[in-house]
Protein backbone atom coordinates (compact mmCIF):
# COMPACT_ATOMS: atom_id res chain seq x y z
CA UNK A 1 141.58 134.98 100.60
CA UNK A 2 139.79 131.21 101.95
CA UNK A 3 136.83 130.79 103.29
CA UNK A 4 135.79 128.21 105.47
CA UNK A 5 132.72 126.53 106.58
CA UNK A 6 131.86 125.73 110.45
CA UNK A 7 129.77 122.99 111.30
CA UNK A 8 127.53 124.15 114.08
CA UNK A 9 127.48 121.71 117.30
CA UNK A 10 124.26 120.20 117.64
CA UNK A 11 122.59 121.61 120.65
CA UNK A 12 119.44 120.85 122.20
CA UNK A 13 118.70 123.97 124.01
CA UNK A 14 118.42 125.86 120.23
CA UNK A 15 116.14 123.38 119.04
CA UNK A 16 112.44 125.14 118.73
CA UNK A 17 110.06 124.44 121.94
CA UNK A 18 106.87 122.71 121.57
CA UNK A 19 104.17 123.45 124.22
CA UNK A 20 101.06 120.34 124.06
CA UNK A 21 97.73 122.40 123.17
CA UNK A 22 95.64 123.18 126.09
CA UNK A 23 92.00 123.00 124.83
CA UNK A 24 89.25 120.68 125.37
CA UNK A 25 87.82 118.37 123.24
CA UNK A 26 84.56 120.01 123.44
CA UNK A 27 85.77 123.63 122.68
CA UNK A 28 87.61 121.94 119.49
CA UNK A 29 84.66 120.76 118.53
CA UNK A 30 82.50 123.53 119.30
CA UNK A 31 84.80 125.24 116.70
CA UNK A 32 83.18 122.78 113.79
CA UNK A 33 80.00 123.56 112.23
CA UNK A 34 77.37 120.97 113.26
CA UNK A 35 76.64 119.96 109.58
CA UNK A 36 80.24 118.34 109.01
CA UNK A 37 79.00 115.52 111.08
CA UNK A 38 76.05 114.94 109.36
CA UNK A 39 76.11 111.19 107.62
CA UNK A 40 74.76 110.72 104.69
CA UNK A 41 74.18 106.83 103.68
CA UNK A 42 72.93 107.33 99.59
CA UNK A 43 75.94 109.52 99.38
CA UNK A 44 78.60 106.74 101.00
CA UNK A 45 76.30 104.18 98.94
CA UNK A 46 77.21 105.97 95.54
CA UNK A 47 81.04 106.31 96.45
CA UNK A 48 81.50 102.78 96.80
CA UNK A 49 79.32 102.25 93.68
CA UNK A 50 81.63 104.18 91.90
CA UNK A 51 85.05 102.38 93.21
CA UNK A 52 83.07 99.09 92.80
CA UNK A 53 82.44 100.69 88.78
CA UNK A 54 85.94 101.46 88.47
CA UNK A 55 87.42 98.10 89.58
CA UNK A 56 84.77 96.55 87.46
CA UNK A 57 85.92 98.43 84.64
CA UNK A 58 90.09 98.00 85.00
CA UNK A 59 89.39 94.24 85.63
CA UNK A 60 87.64 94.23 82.11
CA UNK A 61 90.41 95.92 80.70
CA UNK A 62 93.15 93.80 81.79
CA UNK A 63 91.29 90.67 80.46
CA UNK A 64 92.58 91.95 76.88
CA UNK A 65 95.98 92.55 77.51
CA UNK A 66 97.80 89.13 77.40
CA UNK A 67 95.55 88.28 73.99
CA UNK A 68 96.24 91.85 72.65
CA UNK A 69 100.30 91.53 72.86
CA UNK A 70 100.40 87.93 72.13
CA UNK A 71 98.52 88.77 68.46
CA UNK A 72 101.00 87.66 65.80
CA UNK A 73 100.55 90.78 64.29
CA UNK A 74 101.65 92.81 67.62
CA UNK A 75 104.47 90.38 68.15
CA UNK A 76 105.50 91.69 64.50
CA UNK A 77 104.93 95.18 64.39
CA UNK A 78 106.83 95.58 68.19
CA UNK A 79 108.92 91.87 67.84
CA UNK A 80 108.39 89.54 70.56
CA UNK A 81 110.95 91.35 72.86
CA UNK A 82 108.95 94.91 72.51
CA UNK A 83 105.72 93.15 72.35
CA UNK A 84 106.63 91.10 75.77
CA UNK A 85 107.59 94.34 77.63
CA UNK A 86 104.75 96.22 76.40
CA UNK A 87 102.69 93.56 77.38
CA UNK A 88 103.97 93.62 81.29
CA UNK A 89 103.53 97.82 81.01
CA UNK A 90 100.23 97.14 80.53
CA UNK A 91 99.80 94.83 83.65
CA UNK A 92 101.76 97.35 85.70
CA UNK A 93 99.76 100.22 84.62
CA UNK A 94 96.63 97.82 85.82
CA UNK A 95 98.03 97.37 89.22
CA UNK A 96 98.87 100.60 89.76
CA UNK A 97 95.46 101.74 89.39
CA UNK A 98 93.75 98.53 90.35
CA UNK A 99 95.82 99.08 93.75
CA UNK A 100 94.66 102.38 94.47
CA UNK A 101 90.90 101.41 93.85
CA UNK A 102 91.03 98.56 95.60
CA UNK A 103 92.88 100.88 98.56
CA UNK A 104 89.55 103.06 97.90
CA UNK A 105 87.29 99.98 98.38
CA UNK A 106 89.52 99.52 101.75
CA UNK A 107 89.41 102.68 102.83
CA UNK A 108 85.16 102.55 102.68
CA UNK A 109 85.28 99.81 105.01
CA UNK A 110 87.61 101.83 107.07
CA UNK A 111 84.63 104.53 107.11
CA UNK A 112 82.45 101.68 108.02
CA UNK A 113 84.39 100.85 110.60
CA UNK A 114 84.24 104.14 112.69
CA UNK A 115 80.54 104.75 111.97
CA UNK A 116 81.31 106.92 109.43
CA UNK A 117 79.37 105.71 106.23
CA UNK A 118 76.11 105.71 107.62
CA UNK A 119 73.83 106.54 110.57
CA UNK A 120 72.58 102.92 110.68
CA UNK A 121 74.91 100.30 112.26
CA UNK A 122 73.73 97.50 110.23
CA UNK A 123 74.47 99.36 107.09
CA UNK A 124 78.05 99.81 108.11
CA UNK A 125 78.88 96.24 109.63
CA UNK A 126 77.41 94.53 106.33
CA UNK A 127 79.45 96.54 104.16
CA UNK A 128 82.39 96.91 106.14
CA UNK A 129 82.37 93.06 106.84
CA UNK A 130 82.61 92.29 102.95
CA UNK A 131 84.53 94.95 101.80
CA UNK A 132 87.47 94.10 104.65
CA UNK A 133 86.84 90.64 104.36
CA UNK A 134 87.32 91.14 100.68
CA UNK A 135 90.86 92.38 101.14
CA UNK A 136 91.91 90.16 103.69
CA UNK A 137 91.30 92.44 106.44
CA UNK A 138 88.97 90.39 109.73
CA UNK A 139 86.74 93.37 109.62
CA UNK A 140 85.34 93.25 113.64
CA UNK A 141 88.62 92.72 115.02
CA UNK A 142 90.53 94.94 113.04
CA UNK A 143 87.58 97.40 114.14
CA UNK A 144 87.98 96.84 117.49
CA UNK A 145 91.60 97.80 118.08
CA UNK A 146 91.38 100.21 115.48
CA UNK A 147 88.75 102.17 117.58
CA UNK A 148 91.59 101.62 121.00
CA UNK A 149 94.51 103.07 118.59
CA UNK A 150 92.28 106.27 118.03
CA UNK A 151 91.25 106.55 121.62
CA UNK A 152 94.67 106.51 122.77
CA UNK A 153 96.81 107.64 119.85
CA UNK A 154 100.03 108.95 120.84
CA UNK A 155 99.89 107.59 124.49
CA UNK A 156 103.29 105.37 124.67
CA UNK A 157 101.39 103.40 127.16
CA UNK A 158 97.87 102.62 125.60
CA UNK A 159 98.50 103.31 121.68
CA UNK A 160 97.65 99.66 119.79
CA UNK A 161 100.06 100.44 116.47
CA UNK A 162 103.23 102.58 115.91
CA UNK A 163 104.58 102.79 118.91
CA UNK A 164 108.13 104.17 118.96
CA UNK A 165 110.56 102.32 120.27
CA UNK A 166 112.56 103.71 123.54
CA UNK A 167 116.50 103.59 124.14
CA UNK A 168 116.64 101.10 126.11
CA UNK A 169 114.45 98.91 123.73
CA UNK A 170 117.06 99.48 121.44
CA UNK A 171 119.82 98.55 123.79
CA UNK A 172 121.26 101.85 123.30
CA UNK A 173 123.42 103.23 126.19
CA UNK A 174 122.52 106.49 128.10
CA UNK A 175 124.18 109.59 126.14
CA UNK A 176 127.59 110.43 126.97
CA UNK A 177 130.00 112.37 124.39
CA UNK A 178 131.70 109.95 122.79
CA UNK A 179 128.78 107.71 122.04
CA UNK A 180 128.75 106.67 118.58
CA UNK A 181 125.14 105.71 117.59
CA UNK A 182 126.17 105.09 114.10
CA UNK A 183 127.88 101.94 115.53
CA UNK A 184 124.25 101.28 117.05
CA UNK A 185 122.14 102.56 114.43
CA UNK A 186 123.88 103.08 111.19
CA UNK A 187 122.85 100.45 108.45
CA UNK A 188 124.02 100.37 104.67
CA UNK A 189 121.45 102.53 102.33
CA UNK A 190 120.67 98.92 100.25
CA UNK A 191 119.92 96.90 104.02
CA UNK A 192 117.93 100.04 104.77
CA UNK A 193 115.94 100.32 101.28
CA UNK A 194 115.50 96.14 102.37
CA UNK A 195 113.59 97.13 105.21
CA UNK A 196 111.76 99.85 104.25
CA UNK A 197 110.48 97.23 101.43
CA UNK A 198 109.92 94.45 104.15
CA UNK A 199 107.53 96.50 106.05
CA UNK A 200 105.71 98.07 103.18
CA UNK A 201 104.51 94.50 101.36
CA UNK A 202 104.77 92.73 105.20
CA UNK A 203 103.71 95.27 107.87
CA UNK A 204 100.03 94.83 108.24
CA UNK A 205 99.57 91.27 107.59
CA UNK A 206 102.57 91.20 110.14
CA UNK A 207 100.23 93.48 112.95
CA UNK A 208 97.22 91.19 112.29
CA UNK A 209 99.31 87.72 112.95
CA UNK A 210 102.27 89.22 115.86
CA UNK A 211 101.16 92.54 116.55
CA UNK A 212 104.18 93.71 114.86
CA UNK A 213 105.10 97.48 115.79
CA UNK A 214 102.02 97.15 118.27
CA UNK A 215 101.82 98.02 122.17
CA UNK A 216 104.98 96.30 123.86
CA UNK A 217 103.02 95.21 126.60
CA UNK A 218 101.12 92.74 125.10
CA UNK A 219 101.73 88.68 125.61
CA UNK A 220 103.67 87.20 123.14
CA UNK A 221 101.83 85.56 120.44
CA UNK A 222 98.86 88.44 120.30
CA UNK A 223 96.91 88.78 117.33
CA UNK A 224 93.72 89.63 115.74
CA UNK A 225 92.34 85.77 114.91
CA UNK A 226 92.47 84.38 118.60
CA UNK A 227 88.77 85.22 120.11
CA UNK A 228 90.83 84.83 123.37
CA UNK A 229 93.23 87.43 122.98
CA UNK A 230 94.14 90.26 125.25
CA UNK A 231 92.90 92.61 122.32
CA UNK A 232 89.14 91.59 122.99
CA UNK A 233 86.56 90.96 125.72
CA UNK A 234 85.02 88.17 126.37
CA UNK A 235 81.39 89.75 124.71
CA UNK A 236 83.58 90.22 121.56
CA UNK A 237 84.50 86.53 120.93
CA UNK A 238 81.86 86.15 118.73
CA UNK A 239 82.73 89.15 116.31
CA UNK A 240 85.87 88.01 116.43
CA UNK A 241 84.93 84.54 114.64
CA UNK A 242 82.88 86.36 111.86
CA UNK A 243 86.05 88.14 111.27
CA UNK A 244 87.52 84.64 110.43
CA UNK A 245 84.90 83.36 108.75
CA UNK A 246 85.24 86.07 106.44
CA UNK A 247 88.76 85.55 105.96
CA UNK A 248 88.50 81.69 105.55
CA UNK A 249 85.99 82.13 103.02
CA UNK A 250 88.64 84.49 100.78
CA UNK A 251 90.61 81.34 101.64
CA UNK A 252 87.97 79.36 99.99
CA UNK A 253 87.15 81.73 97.71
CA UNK A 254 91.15 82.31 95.99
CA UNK A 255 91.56 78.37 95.99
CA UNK A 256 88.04 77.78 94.29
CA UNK A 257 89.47 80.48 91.67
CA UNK A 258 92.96 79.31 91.33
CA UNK A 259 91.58 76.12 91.11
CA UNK A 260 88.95 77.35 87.75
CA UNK A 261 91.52 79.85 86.25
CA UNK A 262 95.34 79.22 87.94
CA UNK A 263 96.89 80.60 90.57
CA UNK A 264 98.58 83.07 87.76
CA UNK A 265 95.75 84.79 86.60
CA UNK A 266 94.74 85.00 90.16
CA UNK A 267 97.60 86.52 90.96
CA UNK A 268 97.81 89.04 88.37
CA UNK A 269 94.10 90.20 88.31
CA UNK A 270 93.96 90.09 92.42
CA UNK A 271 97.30 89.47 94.13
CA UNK A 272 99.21 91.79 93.15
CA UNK A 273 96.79 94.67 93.56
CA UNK A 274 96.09 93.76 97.27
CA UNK A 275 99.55 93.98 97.69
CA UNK A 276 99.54 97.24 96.47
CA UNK A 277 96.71 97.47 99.10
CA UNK A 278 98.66 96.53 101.65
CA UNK A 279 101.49 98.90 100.31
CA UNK A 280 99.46 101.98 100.58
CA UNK A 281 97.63 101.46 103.50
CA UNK A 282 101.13 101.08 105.52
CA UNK A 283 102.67 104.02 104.05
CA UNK A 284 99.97 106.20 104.32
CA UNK A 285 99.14 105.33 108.25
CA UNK A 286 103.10 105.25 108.90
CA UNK A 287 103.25 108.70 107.52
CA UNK A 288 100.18 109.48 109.43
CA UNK A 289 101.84 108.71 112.47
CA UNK A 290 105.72 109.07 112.29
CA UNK A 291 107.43 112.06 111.68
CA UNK A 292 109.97 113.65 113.82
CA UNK A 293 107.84 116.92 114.41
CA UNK A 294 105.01 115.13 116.31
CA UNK A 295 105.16 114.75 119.30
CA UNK A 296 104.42 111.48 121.72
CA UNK A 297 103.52 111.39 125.31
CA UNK A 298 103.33 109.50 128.72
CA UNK A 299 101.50 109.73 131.89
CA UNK A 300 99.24 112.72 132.78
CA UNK A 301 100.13 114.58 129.38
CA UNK A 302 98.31 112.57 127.47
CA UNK A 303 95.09 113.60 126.50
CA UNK A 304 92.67 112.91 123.88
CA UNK A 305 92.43 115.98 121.44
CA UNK A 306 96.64 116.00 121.99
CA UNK A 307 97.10 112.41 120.61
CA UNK A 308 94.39 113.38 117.82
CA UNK A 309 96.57 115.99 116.73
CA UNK A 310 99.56 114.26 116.77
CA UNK A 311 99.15 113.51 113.03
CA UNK A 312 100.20 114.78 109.81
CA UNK A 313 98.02 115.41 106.58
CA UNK A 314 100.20 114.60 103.34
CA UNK A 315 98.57 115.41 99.71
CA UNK A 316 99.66 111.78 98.93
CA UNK A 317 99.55 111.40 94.92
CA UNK A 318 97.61 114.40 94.26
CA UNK A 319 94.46 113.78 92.50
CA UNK A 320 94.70 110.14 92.56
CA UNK A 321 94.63 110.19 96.58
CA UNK A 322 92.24 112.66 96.42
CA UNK A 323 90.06 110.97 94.25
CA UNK A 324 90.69 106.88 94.68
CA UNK A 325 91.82 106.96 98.34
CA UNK A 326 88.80 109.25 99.06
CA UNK A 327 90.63 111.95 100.62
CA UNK A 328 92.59 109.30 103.36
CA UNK A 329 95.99 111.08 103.29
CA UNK A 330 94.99 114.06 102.60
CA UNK A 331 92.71 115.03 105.73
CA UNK A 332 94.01 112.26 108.29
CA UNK A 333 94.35 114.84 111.31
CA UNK A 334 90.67 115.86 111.36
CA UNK A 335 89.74 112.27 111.44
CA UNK A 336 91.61 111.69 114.28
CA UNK A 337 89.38 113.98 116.17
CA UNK A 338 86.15 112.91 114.92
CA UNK A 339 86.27 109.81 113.55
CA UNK A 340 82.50 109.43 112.82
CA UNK A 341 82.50 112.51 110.89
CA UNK A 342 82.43 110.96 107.00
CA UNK A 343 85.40 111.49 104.44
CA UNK A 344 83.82 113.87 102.14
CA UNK A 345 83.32 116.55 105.00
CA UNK A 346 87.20 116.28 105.79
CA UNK A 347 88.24 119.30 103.36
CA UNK A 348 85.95 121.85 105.09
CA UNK A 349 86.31 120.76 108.24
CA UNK A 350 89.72 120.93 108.12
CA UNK A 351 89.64 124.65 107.28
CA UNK A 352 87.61 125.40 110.59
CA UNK A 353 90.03 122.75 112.62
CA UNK A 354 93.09 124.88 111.39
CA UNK A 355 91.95 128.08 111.93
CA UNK A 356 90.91 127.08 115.61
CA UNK A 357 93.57 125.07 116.65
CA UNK A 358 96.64 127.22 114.30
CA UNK A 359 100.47 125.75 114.75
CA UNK A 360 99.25 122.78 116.29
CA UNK A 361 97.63 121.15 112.94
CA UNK A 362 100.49 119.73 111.19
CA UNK A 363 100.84 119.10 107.65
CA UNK A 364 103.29 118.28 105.23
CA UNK A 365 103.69 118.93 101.04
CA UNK A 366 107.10 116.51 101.25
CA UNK A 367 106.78 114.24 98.49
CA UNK A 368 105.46 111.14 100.06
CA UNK A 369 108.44 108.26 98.81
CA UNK A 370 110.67 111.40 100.06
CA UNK A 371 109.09 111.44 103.07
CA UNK A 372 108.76 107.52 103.91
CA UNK A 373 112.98 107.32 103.19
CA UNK A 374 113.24 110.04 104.93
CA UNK A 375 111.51 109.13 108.00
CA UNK A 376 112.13 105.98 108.08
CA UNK A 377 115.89 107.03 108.72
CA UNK A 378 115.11 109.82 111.34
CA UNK A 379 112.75 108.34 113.73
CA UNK A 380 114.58 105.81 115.36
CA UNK A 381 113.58 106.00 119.14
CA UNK A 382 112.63 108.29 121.78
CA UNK A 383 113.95 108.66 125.55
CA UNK A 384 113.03 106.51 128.02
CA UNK A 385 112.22 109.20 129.90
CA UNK A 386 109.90 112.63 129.99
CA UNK A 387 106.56 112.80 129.48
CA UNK A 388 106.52 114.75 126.01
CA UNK A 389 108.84 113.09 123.93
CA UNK A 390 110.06 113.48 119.84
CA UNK A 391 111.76 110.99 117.62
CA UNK A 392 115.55 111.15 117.51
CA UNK A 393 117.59 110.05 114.24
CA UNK A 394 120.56 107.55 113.71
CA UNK A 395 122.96 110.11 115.72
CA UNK A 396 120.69 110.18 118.62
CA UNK A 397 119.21 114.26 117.88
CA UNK A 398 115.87 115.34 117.24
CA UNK A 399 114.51 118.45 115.84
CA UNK A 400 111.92 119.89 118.76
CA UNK A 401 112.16 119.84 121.90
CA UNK A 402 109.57 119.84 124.74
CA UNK A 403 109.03 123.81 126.08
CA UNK A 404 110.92 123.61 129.71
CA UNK A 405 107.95 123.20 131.10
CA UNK A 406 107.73 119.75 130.35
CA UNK A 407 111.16 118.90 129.78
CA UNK A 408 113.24 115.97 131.70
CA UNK A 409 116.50 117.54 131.94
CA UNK A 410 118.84 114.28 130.93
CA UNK A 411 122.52 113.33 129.89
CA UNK A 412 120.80 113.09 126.47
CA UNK A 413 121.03 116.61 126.28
């Protein structure tokens, strides 16, 4: 007796139907107990107290770990080669934690930002202003198209960052059977891995200088340190310059230091922990914002509350994002709603968000370096046509579909 396996023929009709949400903003909202948007500035003030504390403290620490492993006595009791790779655990434990506070720190100013730390906007634009500036992040502009990504999220036309790429941006030919996309598409696991790597350590320095993965319809040569650029008005020039004086004096401010102490010790008590920043802060807004079950749309489908919750929330390392990152991956989709409403109201609010708005809340327990391979690989493009549109993966299929409703019948499918 055999047995045999079939492999069922992809087909799109099968695929499950999404219909967009129909409510209002306001009824979403009315759905959230007033006091979740109720600021609080001593409580924001003590949170970054207590990232500013724990940086403090880890930069102490690592102070004593190239004179503890270089003791003679170490070097004997471990040898030099144990005592040498002991002695690099100990700076990698350091930036692993050092990166995640310093994400924390980030992730205040981020709250500052939207309004969110404080009632007073003085409060916020000081402390957002250093704490961006800190981490090479031009606070004001970064602000400014930050607060045009969440007013148009999703919106293939108006979105400012992670914009999917169409078909034809691709080059990719209109479906026919016969088309092989992994011709078109298909890369080697280790050129892939490359340029996952490449966008994790350059991505957002990348958006800030070419408006890398930003709106396609932007001039060439947009960026976030030109006053004149299409991302500001003309009343804006001037917070545009603070932003770069901020960042030119880090400039100063790492030379001075490199100069005192070497560009080594700079490197390994600051560098490498802001890229770690940068790390974090990529792979936790691209999971935020690309997944094959959210949806993106065009035209008159687009609507506020159906870009906000076209967003995943990710438990991204547990109690460490919970506690350093301040909550950032975990409860990501009510922020998208509300973004003045402060992190540390994100877990209830969430609870009354969910129960109001059901299926159409979205989150995900896939391990999160799962996830960003994973991802990365399936969302490759959407149609150049329809109005409700899903990512489709190396061999040109997606997982949802638009209900019929809103569906562009096409050779695609």
């Amino acid at each position: 007796m055999g047995s045999s396996t079939a492999v069922q023929k992809y087909n799109e009709d099968d695929l499950p139907a999404y219909t967009p949400m129909p409510w209002s903003l306001k009824e979403i909202r009315a759905a959230i107990p007033a006091k979740f948007f109720v600021r609080d500035t001593r409580r924001g003030l003590l949170y970054l107290a207590r990232d500013l504390l724990l940086a403090t403290v880890a930069w102490s620490l690592a102070a004593y770990i190239d004179p503890f492993f270089k003791q003679s006595s170490m070097r004997e009791a471990l040898s030099p080669i144990g005592a040498e790779v002991s002695r690099w655990a100990a700076w990698g434990v350091y930036w692993w934690f050092q990166g995640l506070i310093f994400t924390g720190i980030w992730v205040i100013g981020h709250e500052c930002g939207h309004g969110a730390f404080s009632d007073h906007k003085w409060v916020n634009d000081i402390i957002g202003f250093i704490t961006h500036s800190f981490l090479w992040t031009p606070y004001f502009s970064w602000k400014i198209s930050h607060h045009r990504h969440h007013s148009n999220h999703a919106s293939m036309e108006r979105d400012e960052v992670y914009v999917p790429k169409t078909r034809s941006d691709l080059g990719i030919p209109a479906h026919h059977e016969g088309l092989d996309y992994e011709e078109i598409l298909g890369d080697t696991p280790i050129y892939t891995l490359y340029m996952l790597i490449r966008q994790q350590v350059l991505a957002f320095p990348a958006y800030l200088l070419f408006n890398v993965s930003g709106q396609k319809t932007y001039p060439k040569w947009t960026n976030h340190f030109d006053p004149n650029s299409i991302l500001f008005t003309k009343a804006q020039r001037n917070a545009v310059i603070m932003s770069n004086l901020g960042i030119a004096a880090m400039v100063w401010g790492v030379s001075f230091s490199s100069s005192i102490w070497g560009a080594s010790e700079v490197t390994k008590f600051y560098g490498i922990p802001w890229l770690c920043v940068s790390h974090w802060f990529i792979m936790i807004t691209y999971l935020h914002h690309t997944d094959p079950v959210m949806p993106h749309y065009r035209g008159k489908e687009w609507n506020f509350q159906r870009g906000a919750a076209a967003t995943v929330d990710r438990p991204v390392l547990g109690w460490q994002g919970r506690f350093l990152l301040h909550d950032v991956a975990h409860f990501h989709v009510i922020h998208h709603f509300f973004p003045k409403m402060p992190f540390y109201h994100g877990p209830e609010a969430t609870q009354h968000l969910k129960a109001f708005i059901g299926d159409h809340y979205v989150t995900s327990d896939v391990p999160a370096f799962k996830a960003l391979w994973e991802n990365y690989n399936r969302c490759q493009f959407v149609e150049d046509e329809g109005d409700v549109l899903f990512y489709r993966d190396r061999k040109g299929q997606a997982i949802r579909r638009p209900a019929d409703e809103y569906r562009v019948k096409s050779k695609a499918q």
